[in-house]
N, C-alpha and C. Protein backbone atom coordinates (compact mmCIF):
# COMPACT_ATOMS: atom_id res chain seq x y z
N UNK A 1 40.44 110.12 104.59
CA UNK A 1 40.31 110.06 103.15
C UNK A 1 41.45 110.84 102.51
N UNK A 2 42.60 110.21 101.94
CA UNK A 2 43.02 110.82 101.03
C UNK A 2 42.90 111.99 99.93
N UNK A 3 43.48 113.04 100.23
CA UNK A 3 43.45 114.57 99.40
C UNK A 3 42.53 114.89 100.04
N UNK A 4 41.85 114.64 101.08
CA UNK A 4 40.56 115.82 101.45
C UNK A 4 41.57 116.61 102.06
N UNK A 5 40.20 117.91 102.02
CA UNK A 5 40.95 119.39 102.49
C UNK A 5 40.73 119.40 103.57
N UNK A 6 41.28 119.48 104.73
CA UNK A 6 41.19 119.31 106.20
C UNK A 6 40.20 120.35 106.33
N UNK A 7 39.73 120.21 107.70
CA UNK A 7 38.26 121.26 107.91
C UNK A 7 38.91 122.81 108.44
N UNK A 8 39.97 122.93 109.04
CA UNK A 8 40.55 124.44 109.65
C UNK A 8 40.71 125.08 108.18
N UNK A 9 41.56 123.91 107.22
CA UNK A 9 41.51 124.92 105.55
C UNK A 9 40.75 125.25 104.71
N UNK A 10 39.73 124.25 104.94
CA UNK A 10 38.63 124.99 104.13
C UNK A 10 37.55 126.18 104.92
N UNK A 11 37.82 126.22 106.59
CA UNK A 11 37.09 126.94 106.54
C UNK A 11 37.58 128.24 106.63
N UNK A 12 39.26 128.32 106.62
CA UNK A 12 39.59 129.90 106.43
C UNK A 12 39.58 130.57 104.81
N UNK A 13 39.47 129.12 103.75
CA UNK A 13 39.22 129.50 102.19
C UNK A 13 38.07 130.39 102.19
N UNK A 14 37.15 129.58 103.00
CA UNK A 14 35.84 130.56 102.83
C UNK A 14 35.43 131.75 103.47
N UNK A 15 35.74 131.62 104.93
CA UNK A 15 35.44 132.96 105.67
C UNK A 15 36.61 134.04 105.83
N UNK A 16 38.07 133.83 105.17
CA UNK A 16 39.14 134.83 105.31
C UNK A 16 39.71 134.07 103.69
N UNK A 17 40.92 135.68 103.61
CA UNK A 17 41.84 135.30 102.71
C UNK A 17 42.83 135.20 103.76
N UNK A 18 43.34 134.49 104.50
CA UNK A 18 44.48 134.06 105.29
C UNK A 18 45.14 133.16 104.55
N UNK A 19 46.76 132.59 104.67
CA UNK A 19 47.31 131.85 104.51
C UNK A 19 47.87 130.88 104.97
N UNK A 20 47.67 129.53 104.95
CA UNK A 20 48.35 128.58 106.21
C UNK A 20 49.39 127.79 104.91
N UNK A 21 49.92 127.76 105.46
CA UNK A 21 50.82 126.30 104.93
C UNK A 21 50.07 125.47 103.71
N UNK A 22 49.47 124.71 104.70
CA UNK A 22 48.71 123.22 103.53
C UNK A 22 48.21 124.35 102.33
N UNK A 23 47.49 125.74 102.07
CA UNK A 23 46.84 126.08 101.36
C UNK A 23 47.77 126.66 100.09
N UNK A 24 48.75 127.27 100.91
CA UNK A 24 50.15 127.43 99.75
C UNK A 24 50.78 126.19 98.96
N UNK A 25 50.59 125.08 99.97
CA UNK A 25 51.19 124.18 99.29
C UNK A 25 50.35 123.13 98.46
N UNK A 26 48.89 123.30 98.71
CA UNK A 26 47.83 122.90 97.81
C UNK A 26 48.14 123.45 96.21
N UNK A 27 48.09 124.47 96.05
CA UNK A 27 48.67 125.16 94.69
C UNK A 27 49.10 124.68 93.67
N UNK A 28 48.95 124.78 92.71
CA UNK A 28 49.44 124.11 91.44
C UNK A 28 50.62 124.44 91.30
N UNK A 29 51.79 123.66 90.99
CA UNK A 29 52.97 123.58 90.87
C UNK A 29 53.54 124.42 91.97
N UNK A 30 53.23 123.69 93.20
CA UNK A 30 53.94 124.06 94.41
C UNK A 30 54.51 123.25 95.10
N UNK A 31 55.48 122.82 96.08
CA UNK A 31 55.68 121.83 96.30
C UNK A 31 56.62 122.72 97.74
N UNK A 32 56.55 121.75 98.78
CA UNK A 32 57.27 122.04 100.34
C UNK A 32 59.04 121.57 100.16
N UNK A 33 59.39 122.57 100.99
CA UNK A 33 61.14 122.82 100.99
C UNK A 33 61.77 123.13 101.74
N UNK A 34 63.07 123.13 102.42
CA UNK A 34 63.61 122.97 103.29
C UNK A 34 64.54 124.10 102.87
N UNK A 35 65.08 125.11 104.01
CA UNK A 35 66.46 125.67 103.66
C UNK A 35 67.46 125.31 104.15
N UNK A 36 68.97 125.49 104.06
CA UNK A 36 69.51 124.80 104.44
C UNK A 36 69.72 124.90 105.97
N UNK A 37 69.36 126.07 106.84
CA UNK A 37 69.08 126.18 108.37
C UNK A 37 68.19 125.40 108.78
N UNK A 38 67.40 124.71 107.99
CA UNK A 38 66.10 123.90 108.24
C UNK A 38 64.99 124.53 108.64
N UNK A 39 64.50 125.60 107.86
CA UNK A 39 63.18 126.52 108.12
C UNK A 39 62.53 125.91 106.43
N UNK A 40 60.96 125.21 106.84
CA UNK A 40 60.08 125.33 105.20
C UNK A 40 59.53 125.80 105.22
N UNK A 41 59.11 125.51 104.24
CA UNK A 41 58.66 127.33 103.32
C UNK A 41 57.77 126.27 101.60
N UNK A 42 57.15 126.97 101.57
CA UNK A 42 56.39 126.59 100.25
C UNK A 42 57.14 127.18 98.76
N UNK A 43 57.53 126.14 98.22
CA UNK A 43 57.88 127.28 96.65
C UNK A 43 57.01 126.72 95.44
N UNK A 44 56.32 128.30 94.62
CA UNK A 44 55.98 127.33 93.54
C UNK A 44 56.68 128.24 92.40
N UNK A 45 56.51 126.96 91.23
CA UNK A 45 57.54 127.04 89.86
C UNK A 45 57.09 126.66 89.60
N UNK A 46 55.96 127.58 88.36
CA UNK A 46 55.46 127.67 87.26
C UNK A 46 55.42 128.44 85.63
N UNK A 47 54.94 127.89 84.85
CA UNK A 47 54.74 128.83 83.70
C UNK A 47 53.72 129.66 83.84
N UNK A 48 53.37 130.57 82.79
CA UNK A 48 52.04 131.45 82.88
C UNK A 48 50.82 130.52 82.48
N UNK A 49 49.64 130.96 83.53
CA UNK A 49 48.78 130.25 83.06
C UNK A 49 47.84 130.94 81.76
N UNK A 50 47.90 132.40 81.31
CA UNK A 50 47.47 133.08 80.58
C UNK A 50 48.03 134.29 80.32
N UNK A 51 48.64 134.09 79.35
CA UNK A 51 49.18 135.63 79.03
C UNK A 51 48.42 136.38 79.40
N UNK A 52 46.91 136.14 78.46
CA UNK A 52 46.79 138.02 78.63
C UNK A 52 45.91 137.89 79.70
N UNK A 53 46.23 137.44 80.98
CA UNK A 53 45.85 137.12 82.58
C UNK A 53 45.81 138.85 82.68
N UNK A 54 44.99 140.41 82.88
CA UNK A 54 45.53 141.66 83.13
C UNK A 54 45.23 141.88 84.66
N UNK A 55 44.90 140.79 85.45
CA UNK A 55 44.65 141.00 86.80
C UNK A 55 46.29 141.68 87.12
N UNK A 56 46.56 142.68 88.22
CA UNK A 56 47.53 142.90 88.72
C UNK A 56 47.50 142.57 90.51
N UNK A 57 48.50 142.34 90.95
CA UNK A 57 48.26 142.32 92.57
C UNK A 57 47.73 143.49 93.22
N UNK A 58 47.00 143.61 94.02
CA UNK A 58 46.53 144.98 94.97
C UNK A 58 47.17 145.58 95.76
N UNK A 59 47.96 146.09 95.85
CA UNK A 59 49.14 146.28 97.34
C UNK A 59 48.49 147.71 97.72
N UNK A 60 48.85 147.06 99.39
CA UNK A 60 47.89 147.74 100.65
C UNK A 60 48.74 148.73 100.93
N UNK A 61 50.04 148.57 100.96
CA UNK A 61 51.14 149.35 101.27
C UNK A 61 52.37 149.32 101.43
N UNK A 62 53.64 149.82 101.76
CA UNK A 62 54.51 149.38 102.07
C UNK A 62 55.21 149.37 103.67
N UNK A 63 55.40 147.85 103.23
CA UNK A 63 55.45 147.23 104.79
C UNK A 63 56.98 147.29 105.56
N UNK A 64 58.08 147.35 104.87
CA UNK A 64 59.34 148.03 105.42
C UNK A 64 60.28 147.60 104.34
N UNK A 65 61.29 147.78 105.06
CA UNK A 65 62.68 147.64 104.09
C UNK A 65 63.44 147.08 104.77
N UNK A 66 64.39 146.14 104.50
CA UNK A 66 65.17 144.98 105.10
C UNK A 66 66.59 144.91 104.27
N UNK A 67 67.35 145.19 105.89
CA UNK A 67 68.99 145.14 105.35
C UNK A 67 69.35 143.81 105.92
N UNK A 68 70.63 142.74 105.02
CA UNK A 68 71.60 141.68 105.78
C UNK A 68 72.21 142.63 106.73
N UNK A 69 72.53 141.60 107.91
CA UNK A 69 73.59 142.02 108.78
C UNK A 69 74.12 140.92 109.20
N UNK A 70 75.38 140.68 109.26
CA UNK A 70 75.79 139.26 110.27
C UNK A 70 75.74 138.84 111.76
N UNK A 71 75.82 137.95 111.82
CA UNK A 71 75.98 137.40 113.30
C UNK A 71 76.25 138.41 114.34
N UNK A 72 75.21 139.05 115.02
CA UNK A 72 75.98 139.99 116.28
C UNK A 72 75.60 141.39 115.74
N UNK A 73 75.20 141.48 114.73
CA UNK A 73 75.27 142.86 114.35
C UNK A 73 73.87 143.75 114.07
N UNK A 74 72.99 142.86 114.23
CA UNK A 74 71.53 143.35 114.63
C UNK A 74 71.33 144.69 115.46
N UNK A 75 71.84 143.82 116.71
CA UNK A 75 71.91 145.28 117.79
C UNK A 75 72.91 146.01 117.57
N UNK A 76 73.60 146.25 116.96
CA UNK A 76 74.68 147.82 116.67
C UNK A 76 73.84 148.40 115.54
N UNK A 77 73.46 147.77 114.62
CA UNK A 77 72.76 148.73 113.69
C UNK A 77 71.54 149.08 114.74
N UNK A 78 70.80 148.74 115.60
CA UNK A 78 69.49 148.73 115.94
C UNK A 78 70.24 150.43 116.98
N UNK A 79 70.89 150.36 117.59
CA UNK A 79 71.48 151.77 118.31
C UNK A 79 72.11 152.36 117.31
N UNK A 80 72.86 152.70 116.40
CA UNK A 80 72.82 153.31 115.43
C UNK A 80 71.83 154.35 114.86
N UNK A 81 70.47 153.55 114.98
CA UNK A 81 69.40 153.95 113.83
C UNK A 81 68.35 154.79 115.60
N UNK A 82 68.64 153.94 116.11
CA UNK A 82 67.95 154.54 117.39
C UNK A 82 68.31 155.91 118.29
N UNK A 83 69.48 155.90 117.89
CA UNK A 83 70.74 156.67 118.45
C UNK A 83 70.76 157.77 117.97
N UNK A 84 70.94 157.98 116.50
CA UNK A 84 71.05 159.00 115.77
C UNK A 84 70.16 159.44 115.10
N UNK A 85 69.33 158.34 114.35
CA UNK A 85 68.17 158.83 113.18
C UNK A 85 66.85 158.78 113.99
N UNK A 86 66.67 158.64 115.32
CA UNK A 86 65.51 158.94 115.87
C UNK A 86 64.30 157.22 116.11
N UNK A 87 64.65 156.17 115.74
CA UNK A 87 64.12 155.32 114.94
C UNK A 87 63.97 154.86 116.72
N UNK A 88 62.64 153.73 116.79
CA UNK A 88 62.82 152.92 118.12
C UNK A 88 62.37 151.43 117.40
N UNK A 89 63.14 150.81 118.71
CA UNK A 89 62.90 149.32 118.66
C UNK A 89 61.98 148.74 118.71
N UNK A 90 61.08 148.14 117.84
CA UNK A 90 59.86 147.18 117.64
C UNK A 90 59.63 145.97 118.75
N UNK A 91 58.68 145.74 119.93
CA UNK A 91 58.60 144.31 120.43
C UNK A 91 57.76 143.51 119.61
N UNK A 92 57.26 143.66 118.68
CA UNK A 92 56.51 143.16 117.75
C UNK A 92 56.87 141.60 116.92
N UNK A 93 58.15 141.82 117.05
CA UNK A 93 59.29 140.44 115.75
C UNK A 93 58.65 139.32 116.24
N UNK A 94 58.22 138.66 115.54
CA UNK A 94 58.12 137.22 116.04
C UNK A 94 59.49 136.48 116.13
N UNK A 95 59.21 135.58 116.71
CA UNK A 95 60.64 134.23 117.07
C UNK A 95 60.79 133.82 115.89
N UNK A 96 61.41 134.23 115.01
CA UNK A 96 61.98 134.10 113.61
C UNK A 96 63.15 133.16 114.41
N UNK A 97 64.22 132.07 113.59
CA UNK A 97 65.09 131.14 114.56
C UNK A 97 66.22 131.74 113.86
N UNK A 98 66.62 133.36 113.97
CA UNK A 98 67.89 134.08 113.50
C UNK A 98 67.81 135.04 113.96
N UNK A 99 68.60 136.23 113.83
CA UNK A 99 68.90 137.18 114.95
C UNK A 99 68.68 138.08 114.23
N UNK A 100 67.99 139.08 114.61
CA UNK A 100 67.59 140.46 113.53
C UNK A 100 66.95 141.28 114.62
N UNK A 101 67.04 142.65 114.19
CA UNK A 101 65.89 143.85 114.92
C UNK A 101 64.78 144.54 113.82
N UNK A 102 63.87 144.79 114.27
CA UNK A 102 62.76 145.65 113.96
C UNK A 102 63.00 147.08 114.47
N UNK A 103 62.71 148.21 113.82
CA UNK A 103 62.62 149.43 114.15
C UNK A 103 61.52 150.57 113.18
N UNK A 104 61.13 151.16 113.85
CA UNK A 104 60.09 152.07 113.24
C UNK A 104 60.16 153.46 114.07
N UNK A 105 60.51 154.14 112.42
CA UNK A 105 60.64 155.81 112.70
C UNK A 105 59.29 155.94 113.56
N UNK A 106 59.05 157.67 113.98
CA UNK A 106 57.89 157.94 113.74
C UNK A 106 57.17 158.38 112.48
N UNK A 107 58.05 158.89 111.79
CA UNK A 107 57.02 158.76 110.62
C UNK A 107 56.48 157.69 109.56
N UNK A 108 56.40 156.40 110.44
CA UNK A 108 56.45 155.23 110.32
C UNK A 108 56.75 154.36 108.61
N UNK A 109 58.27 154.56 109.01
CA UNK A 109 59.43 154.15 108.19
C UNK A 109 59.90 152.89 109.13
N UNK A 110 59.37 151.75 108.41
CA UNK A 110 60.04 150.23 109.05
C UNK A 110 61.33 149.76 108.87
N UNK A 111 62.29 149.56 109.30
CA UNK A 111 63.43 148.79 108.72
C UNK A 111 63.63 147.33 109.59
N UNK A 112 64.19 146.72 108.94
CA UNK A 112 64.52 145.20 109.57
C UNK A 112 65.25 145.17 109.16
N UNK A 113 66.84 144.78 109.68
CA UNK A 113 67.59 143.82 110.06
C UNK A 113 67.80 142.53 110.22
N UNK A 114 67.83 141.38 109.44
CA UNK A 114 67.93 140.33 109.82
C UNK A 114 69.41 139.61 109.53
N UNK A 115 69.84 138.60 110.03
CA UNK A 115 71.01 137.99 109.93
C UNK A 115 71.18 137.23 108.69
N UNK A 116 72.32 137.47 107.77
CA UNK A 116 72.06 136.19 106.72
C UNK A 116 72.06 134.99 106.57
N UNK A 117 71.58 134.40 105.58
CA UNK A 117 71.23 132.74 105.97
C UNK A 117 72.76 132.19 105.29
N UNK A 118 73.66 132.17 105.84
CA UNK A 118 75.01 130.97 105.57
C UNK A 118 74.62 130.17 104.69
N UNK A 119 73.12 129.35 104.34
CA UNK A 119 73.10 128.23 103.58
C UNK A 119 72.53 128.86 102.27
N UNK A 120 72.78 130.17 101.77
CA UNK A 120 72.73 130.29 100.51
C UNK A 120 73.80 130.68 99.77
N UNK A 121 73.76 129.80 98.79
CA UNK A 121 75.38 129.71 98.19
C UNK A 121 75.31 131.01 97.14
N UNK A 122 76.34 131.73 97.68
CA UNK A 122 76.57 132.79 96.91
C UNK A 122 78.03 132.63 96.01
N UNK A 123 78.43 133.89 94.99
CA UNK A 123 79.56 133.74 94.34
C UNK A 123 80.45 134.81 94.75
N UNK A 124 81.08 135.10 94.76
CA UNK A 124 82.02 136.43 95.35
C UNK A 124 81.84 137.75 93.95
N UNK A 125 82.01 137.63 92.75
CA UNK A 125 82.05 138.56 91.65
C UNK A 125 81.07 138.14 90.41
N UNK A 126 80.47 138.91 90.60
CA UNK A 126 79.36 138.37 89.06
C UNK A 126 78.94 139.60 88.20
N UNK A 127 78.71 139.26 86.89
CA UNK A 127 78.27 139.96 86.01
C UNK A 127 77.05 140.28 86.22
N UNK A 128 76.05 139.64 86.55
CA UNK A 128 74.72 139.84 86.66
C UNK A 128 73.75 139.27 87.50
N UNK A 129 72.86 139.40 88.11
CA UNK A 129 72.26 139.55 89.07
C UNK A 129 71.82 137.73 89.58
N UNK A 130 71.79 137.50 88.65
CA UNK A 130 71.55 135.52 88.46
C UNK A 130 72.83 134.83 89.15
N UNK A 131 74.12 135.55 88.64
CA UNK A 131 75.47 135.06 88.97
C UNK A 131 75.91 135.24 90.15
N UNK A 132 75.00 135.69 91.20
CA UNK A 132 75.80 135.96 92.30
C UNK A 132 75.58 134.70 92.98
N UNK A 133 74.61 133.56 92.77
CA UNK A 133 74.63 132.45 93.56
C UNK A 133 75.36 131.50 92.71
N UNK A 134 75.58 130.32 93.62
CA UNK A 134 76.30 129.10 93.10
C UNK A 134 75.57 128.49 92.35
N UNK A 135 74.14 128.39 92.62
CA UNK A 135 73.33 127.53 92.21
C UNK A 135 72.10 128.29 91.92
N UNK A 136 70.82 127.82 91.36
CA UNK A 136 69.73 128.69 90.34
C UNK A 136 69.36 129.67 91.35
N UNK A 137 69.03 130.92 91.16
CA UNK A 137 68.65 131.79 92.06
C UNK A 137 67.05 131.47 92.44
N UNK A 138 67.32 131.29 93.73
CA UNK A 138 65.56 131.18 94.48
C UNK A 138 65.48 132.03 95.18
N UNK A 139 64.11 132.74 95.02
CA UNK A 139 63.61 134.31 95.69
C UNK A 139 63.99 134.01 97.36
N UNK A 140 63.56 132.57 97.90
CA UNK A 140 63.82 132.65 99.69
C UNK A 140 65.36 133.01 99.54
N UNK A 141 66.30 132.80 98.37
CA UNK A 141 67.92 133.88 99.24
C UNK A 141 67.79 134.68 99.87
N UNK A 142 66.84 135.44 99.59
CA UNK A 142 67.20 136.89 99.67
C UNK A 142 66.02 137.19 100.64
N UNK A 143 65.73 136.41 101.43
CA UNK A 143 64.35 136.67 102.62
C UNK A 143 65.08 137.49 103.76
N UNK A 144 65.94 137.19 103.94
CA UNK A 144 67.22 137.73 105.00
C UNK A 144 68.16 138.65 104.27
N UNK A 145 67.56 138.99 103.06
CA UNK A 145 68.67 140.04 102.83
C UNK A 145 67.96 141.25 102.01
N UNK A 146 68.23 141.64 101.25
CA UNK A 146 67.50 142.97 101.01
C UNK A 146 66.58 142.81 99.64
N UNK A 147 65.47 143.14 100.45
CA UNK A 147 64.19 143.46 99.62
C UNK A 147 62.80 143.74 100.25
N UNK A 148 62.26 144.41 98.86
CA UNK A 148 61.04 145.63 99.65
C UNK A 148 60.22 144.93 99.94
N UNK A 149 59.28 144.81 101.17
CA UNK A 149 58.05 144.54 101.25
C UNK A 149 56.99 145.18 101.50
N UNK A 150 55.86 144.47 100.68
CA UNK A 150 54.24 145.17 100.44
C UNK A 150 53.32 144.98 101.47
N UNK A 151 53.07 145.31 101.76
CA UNK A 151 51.34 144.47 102.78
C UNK A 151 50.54 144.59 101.29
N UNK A 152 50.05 143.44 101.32
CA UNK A 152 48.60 143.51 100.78
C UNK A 152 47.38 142.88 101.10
N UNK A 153 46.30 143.46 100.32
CA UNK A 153 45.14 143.02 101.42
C UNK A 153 44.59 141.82 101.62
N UNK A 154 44.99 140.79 100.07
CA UNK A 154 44.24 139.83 100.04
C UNK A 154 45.89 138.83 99.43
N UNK A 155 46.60 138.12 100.20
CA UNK A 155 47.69 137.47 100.28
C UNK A 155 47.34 136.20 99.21
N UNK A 156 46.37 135.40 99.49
CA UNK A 156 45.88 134.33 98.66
C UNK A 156 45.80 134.89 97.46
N UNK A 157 44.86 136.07 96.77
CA UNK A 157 44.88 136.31 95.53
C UNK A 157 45.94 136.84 95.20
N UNK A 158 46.67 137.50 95.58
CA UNK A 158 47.97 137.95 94.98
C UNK A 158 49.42 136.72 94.82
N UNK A 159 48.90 135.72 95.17
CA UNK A 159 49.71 134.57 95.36
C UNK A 159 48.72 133.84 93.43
N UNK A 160 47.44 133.73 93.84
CA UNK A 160 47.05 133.25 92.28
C UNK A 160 47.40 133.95 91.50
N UNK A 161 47.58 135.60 91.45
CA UNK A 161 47.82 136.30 90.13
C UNK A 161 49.64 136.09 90.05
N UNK A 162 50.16 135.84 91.11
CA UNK A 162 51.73 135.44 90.32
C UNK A 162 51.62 134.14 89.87
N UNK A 163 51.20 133.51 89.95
CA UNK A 163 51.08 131.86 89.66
C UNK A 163 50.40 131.85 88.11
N UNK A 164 49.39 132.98 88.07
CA UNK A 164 48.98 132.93 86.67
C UNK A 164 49.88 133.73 85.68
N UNK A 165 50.95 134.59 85.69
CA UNK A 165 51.48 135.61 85.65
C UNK A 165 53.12 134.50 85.38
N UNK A 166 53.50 133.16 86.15
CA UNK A 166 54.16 132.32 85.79
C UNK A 166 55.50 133.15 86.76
N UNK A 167 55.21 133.79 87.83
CA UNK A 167 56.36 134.35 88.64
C UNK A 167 56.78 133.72 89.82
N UNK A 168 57.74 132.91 89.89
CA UNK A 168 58.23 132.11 90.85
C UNK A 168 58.11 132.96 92.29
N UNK A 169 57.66 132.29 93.19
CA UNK A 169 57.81 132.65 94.84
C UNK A 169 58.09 131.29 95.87
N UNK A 170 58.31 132.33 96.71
CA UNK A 170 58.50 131.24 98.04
C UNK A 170 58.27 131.68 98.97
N UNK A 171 56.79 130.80 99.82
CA UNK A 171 56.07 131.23 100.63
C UNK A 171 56.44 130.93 102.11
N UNK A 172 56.56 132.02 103.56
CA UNK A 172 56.73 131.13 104.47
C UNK A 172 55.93 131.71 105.49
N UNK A 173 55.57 130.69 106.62
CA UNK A 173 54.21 131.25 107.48
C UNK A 173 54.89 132.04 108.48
N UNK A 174 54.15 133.08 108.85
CA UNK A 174 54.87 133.97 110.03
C UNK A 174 54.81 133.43 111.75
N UNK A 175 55.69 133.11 112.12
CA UNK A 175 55.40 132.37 113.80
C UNK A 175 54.66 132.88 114.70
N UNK A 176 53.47 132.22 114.91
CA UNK A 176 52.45 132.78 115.99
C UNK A 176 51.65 133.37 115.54
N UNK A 177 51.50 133.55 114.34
CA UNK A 177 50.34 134.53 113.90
C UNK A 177 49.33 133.12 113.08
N UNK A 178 48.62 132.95 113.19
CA UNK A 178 47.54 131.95 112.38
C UNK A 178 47.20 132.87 110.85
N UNK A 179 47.79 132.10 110.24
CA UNK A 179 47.32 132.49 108.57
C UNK A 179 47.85 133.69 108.06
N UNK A 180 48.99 134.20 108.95
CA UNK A 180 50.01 135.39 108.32
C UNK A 180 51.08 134.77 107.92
N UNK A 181 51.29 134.87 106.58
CA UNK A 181 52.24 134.59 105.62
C UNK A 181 52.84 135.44 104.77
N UNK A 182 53.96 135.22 104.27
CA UNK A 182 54.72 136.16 103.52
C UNK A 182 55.26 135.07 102.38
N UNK A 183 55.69 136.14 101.12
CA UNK A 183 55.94 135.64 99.92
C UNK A 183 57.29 136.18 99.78
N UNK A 184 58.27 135.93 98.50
CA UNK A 184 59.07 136.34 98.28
C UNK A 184 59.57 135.99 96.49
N UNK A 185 59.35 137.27 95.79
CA UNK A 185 59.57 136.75 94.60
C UNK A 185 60.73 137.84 94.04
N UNK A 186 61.57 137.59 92.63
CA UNK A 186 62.57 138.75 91.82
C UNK A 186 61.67 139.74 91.21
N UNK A 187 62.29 140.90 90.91
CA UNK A 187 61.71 141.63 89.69
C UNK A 187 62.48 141.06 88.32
N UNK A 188 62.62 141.87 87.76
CA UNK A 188 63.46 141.41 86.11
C UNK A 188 64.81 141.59 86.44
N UNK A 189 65.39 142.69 87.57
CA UNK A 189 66.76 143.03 87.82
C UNK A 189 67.45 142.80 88.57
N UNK A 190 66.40 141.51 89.39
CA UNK A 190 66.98 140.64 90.45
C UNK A 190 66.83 140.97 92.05
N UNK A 191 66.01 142.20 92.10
CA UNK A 191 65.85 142.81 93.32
C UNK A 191 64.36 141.91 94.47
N UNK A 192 64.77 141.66 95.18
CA UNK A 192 63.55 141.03 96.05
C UNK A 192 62.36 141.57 96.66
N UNK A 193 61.65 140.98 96.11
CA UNK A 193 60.20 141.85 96.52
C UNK A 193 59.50 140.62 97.64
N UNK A 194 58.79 141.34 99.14
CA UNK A 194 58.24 140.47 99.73
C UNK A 194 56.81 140.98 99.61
N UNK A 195 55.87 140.16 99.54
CA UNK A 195 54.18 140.60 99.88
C UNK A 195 54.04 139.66 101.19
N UNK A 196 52.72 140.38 101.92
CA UNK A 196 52.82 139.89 102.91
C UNK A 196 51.21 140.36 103.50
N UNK A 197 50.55 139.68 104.79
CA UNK A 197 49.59 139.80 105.07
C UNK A 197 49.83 139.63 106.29
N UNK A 198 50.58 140.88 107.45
CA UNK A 198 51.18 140.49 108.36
C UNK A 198 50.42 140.53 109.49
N UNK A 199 49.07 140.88 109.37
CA UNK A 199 47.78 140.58 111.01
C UNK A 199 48.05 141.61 111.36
């Protein structure tokens, strides 16, 4: 039957706030996308559904901090940070299909490393934070490059309160984990914020 909700999605709607795919992309003004490495990802682009919406997102905590690095350069920063600032290497990363390290202080300070994505068109000199791409700025640029991420507790509702709130994201599922997903949206100054519900 056409538009029914498959039975695995409705039954994690009801007994978890997990995130799969079909449920991000169920969403009102959401729609499935391709990057140009060929990884999808859910984006939605919307208006506000209510101004005076005063729900805010819940954030559980903060989940690490994430620098670009290029091709090859994962592991020199990863001994670097291991080497000198005390930091060890995470086996934790899922098979993300790009090259990056995980590391966590002990005073459990996360950083990631990941490689940048080539297929986002950037500009070499810009005035402002919009201008640094070729083309409209979409929050997945910057998934591989620097911005903070949250854990929070309930990923689905904090996905409705940006949607009501009219704040563009782009959602992508984490590999191997069932219903761990991550978001990625701007602030006002162009800085990347990820939420996330990482299991």
């Amino acid at each position: 039957m056409a538009g029914a909700v498959p039975p695995l999605v409705k039954k994690l709607r009801t007994e978890s706030r997990l995130v799969i795919k079909e449920m991000a992309a169920s969403a009102p003004d959401s729609s499935e996308r391709v990057t140009a490495a060929g990884e999808s990802f859910v984006a939605f682009r919307g208006a506000p559904k209510d101004a005076a919406d005063a729900r805010v997102v819940a954030i559980k905590a903060m989940n690490h901090i994430a620098f670009p690095c290029r091709k090859g350069e994962a592991e020199l920063a990863a001994k670097f940070y291991t080497d000198h600032l005390g930091f060890e290497v995470m086996n934790e990363r899922p098979n993300f299909p790009f090259e990056g390290a995980w590391l966590r202080h002990p005073a459990n300070i996360i950083l990631h490393f990941a490689e940048e994505d080539a297929g986002v068109p950037l500009k070499a000199s810009v005035e402002s934070w919009e201008q640094k791409y070729t083309g409209e700025a979409q929050p997945w640029f910057e998934r591989r490059g620097r911005h903070v991420a949250l854990e929070v507790e309930d990923l689905h509702a904090s996905m409705e309160i940006l949607r009501a709130k009219g704040i563009s994201y782009d959602s992508f599922p984490i590999p191997g984990k069932a219903g761990a997903a991550q978001i990625f949206f701007f602030d006002p100054l162009g800085n990347a914020v990820e939420l996330g519900n990482y299991g």
